[in-house]
Protein backbone atom coordinates (compact mmCIF):
# COMPACT_ATOMS: atom_id res chain seq x y z
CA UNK A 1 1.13 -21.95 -0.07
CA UNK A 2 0.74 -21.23 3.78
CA UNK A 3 -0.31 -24.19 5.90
CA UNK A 4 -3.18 -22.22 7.36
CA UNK A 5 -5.15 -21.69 4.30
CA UNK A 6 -8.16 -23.73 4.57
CA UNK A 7 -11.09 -24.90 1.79
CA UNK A 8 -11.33 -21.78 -0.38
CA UNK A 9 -8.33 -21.71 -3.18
CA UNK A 10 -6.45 -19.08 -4.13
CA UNK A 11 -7.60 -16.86 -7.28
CA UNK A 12 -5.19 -16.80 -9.98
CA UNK A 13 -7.19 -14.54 -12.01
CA UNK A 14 -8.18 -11.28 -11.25
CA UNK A 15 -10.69 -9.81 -13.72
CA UNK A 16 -10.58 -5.79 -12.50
CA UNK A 17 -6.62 -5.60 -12.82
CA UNK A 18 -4.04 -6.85 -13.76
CA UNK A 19 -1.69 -9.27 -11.31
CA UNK A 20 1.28 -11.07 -11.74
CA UNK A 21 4.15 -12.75 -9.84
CA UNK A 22 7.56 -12.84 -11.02
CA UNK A 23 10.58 -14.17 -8.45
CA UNK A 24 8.63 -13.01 -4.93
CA UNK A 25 7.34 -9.50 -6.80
CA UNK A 26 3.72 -9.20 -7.18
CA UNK A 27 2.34 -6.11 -9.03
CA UNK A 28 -1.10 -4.80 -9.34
CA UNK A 29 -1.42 -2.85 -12.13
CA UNK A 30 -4.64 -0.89 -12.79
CA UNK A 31 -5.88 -1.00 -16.78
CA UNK A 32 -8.14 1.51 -17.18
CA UNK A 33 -6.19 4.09 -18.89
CA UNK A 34 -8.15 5.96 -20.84
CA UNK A 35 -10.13 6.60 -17.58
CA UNK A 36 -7.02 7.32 -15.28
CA UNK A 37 -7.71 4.02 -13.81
CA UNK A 38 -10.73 5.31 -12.09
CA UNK A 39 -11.91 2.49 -10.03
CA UNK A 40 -15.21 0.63 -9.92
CA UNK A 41 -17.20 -1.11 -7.58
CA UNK A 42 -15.29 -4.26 -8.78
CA UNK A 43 -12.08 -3.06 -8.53
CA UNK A 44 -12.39 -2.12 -4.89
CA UNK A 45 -13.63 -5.60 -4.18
CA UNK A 46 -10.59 -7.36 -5.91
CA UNK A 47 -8.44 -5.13 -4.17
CA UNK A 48 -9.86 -5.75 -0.91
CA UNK A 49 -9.97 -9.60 -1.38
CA UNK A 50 -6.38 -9.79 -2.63
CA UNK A 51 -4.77 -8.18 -0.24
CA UNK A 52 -6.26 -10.87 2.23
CA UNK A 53 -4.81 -13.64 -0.16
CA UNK A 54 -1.51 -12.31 -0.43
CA UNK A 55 -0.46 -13.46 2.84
CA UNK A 56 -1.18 -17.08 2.03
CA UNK A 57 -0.10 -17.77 -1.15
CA UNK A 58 3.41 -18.41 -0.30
CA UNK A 59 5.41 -17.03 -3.30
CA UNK A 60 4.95 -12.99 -2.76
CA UNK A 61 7.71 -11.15 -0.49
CA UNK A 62 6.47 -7.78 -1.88
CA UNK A 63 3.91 -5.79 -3.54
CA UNK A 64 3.73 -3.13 -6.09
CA UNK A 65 1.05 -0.89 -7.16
CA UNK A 66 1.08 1.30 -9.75
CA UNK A 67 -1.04 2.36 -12.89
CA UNK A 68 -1.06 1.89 -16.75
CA UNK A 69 -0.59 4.78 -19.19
CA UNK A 70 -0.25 8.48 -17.59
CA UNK A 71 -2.56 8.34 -14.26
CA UNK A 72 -1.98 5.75 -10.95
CA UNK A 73 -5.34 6.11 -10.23
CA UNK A 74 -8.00 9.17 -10.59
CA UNK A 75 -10.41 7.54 -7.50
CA UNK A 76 -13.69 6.51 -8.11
CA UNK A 77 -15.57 6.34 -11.32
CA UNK A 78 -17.76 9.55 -11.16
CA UNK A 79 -20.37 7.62 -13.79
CA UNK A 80 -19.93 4.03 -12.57
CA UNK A 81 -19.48 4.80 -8.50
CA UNK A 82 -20.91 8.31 -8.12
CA UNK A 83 -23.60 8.16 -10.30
CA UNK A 84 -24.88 4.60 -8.71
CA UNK A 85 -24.63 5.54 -5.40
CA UNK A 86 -27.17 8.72 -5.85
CA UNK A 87 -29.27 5.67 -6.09
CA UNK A 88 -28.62 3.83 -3.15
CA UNK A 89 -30.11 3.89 0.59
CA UNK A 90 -28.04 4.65 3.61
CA UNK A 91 -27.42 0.38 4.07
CA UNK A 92 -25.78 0.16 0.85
CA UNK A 93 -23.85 3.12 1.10
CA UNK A 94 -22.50 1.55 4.28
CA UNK A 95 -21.73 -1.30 3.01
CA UNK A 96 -19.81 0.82 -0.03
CA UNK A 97 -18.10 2.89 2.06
CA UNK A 98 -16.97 -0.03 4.66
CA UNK A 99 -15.37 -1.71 1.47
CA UNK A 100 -13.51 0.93 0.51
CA UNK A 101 -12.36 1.42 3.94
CA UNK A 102 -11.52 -2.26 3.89
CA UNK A 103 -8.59 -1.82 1.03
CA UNK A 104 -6.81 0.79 3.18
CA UNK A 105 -7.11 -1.17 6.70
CA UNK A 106 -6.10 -4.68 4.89
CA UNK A 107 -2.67 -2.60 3.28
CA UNK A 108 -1.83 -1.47 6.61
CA UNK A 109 -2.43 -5.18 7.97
CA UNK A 110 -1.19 -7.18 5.08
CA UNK A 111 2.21 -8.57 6.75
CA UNK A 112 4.13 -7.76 3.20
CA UNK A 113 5.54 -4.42 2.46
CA UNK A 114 3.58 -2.44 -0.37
CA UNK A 115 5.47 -0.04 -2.84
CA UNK A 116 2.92 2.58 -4.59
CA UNK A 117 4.73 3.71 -7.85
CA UNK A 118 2.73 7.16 -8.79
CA UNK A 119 3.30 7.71 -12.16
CA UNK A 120 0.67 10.66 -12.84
CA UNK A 121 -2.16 11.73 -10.95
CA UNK A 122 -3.15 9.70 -7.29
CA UNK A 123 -6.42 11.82 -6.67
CA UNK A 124 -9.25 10.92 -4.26
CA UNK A 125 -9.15 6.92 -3.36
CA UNK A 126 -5.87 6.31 -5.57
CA UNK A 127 -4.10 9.35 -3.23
CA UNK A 128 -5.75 7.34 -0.36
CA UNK A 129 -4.35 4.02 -1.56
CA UNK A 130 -0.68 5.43 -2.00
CA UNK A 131 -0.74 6.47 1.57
CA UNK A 132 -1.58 3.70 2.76
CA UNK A 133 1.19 1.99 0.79
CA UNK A 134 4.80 1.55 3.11
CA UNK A 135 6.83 3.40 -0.14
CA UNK A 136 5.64 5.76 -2.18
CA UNK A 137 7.81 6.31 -5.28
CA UNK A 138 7.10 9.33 -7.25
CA UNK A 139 7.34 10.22 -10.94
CA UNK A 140 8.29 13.60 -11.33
CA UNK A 141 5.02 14.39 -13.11
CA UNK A 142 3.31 13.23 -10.42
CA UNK A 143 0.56 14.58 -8.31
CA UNK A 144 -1.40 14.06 -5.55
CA UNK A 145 -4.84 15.28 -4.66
CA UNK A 146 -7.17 14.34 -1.53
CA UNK A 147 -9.97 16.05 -2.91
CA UNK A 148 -12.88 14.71 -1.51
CA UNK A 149 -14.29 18.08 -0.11
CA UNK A 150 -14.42 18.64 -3.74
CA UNK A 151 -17.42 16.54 -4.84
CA UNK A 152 -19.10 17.73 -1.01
CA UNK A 153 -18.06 14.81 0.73
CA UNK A 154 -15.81 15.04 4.05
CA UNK A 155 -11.69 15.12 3.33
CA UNK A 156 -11.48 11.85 6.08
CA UNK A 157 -12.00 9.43 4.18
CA UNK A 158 -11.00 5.65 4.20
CA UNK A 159 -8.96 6.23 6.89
CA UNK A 160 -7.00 9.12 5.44
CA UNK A 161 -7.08 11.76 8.34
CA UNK A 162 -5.43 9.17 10.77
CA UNK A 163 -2.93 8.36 8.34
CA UNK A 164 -1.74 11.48 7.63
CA UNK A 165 -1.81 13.43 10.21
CA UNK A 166 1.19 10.78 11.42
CA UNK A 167 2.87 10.92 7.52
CA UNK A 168 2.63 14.96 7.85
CA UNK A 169 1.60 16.48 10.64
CA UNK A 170 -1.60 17.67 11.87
CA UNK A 171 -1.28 21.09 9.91
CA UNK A 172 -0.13 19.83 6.33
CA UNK A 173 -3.26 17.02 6.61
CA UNK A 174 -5.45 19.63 7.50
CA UNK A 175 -4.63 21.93 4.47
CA UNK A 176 -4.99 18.57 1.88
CA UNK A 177 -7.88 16.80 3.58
CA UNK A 178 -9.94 20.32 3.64
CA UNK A 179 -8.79 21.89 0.34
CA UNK A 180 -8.05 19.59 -1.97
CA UNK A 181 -5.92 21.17 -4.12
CA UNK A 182 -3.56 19.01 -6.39
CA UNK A 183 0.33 18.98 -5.03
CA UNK A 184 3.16 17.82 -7.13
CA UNK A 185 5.56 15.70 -6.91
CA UNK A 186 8.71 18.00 -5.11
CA UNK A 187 6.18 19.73 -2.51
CA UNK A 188 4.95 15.79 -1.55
CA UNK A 189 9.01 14.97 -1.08
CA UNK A 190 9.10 18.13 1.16
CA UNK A 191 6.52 17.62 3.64
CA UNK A 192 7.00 14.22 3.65
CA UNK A 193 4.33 12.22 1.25
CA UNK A 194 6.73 10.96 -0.98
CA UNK A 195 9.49 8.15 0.00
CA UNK A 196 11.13 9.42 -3.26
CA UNK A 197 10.56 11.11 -6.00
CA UNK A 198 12.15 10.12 -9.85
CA UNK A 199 12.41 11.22 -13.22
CA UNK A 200 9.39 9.55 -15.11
CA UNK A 201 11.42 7.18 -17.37
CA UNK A 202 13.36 6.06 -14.38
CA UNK A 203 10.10 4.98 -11.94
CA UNK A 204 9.41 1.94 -13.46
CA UNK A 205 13.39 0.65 -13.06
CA UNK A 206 13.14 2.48 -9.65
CA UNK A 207 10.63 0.35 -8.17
CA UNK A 208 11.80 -2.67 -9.02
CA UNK A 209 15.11 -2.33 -7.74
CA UNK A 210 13.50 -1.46 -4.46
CA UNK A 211 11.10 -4.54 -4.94
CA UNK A 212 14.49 -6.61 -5.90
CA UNK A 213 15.92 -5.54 -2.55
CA UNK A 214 12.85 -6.44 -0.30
CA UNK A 215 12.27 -9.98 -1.89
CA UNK A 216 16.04 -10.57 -1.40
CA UNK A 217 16.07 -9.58 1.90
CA UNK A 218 15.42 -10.52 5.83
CA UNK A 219 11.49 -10.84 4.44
CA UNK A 220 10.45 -12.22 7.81
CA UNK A 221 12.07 -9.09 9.59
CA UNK A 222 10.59 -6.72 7.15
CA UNK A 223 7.50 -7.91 7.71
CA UNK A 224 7.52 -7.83 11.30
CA UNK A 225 9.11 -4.23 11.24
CA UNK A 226 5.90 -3.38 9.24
CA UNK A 227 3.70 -4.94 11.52
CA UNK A 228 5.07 -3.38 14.41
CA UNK A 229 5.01 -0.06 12.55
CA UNK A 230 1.06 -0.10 12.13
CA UNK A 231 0.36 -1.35 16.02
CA UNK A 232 2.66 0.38 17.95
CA UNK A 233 0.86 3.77 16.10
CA UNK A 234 -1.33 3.73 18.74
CA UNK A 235 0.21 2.66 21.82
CA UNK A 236 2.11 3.72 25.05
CA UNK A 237 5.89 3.92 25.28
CA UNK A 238 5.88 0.77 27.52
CA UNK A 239 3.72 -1.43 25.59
CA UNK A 240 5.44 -0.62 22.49
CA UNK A 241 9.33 -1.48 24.32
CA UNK A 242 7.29 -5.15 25.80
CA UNK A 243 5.87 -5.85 22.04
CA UNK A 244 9.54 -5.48 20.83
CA UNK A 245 11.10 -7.22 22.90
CA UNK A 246 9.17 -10.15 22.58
CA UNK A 247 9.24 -9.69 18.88
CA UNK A 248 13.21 -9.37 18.66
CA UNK A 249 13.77 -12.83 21.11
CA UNK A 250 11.49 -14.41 18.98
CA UNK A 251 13.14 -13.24 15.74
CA UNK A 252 16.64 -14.17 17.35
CA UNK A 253 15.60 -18.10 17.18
CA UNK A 254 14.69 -17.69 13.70
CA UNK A 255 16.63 -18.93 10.90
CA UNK A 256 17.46 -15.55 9.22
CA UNK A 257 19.28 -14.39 12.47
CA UNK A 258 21.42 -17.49 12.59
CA UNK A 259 21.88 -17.08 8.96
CA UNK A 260 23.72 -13.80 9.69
CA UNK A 261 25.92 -14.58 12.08
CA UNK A 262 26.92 -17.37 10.36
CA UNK A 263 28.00 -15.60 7.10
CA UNK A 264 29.58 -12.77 9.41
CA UNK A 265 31.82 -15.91 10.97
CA UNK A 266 32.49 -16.91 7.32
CA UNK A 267 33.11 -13.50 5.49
CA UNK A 268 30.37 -13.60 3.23
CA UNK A 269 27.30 -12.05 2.29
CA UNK A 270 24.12 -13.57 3.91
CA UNK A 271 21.81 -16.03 2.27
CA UNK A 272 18.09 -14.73 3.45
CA UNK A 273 15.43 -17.32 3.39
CA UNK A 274 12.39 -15.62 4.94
CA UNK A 275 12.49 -18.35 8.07
């Protein structure tokens, strides 16, 4: 466990998903099947509180989301989000809407890499929450669908229209933010969306060999390289070249680094520790 965590412990069960650790790989996988793994208000809020534990519990290199039976996640529960919120004054709907923001902002922040493996539908907060991911792996069946103009709300939402306008272009987000229609899974490789797509069987196997390689790997310079990703998005040519190269002579006292050159000198594979 990191040094830095203070009083509160870390939860080991989550009640809204399910969440387990094996060898550096954490997976999230959502359980609602037989509702496309619509989420609830709960499920946002275990979401949103992982992610800020992931960082500290010392024994996750990666992260992988995906979904249980043939959806990765439909968005919000029309009768157990929707419905409620018809109820609710502007304060609460704030505070909703500010939590479901928070998921997105703590993926981008969360100093691990995060593969989304769509198998099925990723509609509404689910599409939302594979953007936000750093891979998106792609069933062949899958599909994608930002289609929040659809139930009269706007298409930016939870920080989708400044994410992919820089995943797509400016043109391509405009068309999915304001129409909503549903894209597969080969037009989402072609513009971009998807990292990769794969036959359905094969996702599963997919994923973890791409979770394999990350926990094996350099983990302190993938994390970095993510970090760097998600600041330098908005920033000038010169304070992005200054952030790096502090970044890299830090990273070049680091154990990893050293690590390297040392199995180059020897004529063997390196031995990654994180450090």
């Amino acid at each position: 466990m990191s040094p830095f965590r203070a009083t509160p412990p870390i939860t080991t069960d989550w009640e809204h998903f399910e969440f387990t650790v094996d060898d550096g790989v954490a997976t999230v996988t959502l359980n609602r099947p037989d509702k496309l793994n619509a989420l609830t208000f709960d499920s946002y809020a275990d979401l949103r509180d992982l992610l800020a534990e992931l960082p500290h519990r010392g024994d996750v290199r990666v992260l992988v989301i995906t979904g249980q039976g043939r959806g990765f996640c439909s968005g919000g529960d029309v009768e157990e989000i929707i419905g409620e919120l018809q109820k609710m004054e502007s304060a609460e709907l704030l505070e909703f809407t500010r939590m479901t923001g928070a998921v997105v902002k703590a993926l981008r922040e969360c100093p691990i890499p995060v593969i989304a493996a769509v198998n099925g539908v990723a509609a509404g907060a689910g599409s939302v929450i594979a953007l936000a991911s750093d891979f998106r792996l792609l069933a062949s069946s899958a599909k994608f669908a930002f289609l929040f103009t659809k139930v009269g709300l706007a298409g930016a939402d939870m920080g989708s229209a400044y994410l992919l306008p820089r995943l797509v272009g400016l043109g391509r987000a405009t068309e999915l933010l304001m129409l909503g229609d549903k894209i597969d899974a080969a037009r989402a490789e072609a513009i971009g969306l998807a990292s990769k797509v794969v036959p359905d069987d094969s996702l599963a196997s997919e994923a973890s060999a791409l979770a394999r390689r990350l926990a094996d790997g350099p983990a302190l310079a993938y994390s970095t390289t993510k970090v760097l990703l998600t600041r330098e998005l908005d920033m000038d040519l010169g304070s992005s070249i200054e952030l790096e190269a502090i970044t890299q002579a830090l990273l070049m006292t680091a154990k990893d680094h050293g690590e390297f050159y040392a199995a180059w000198t020897a004529g063997r594979s390196p031995q990654w520790t994180g450090r």
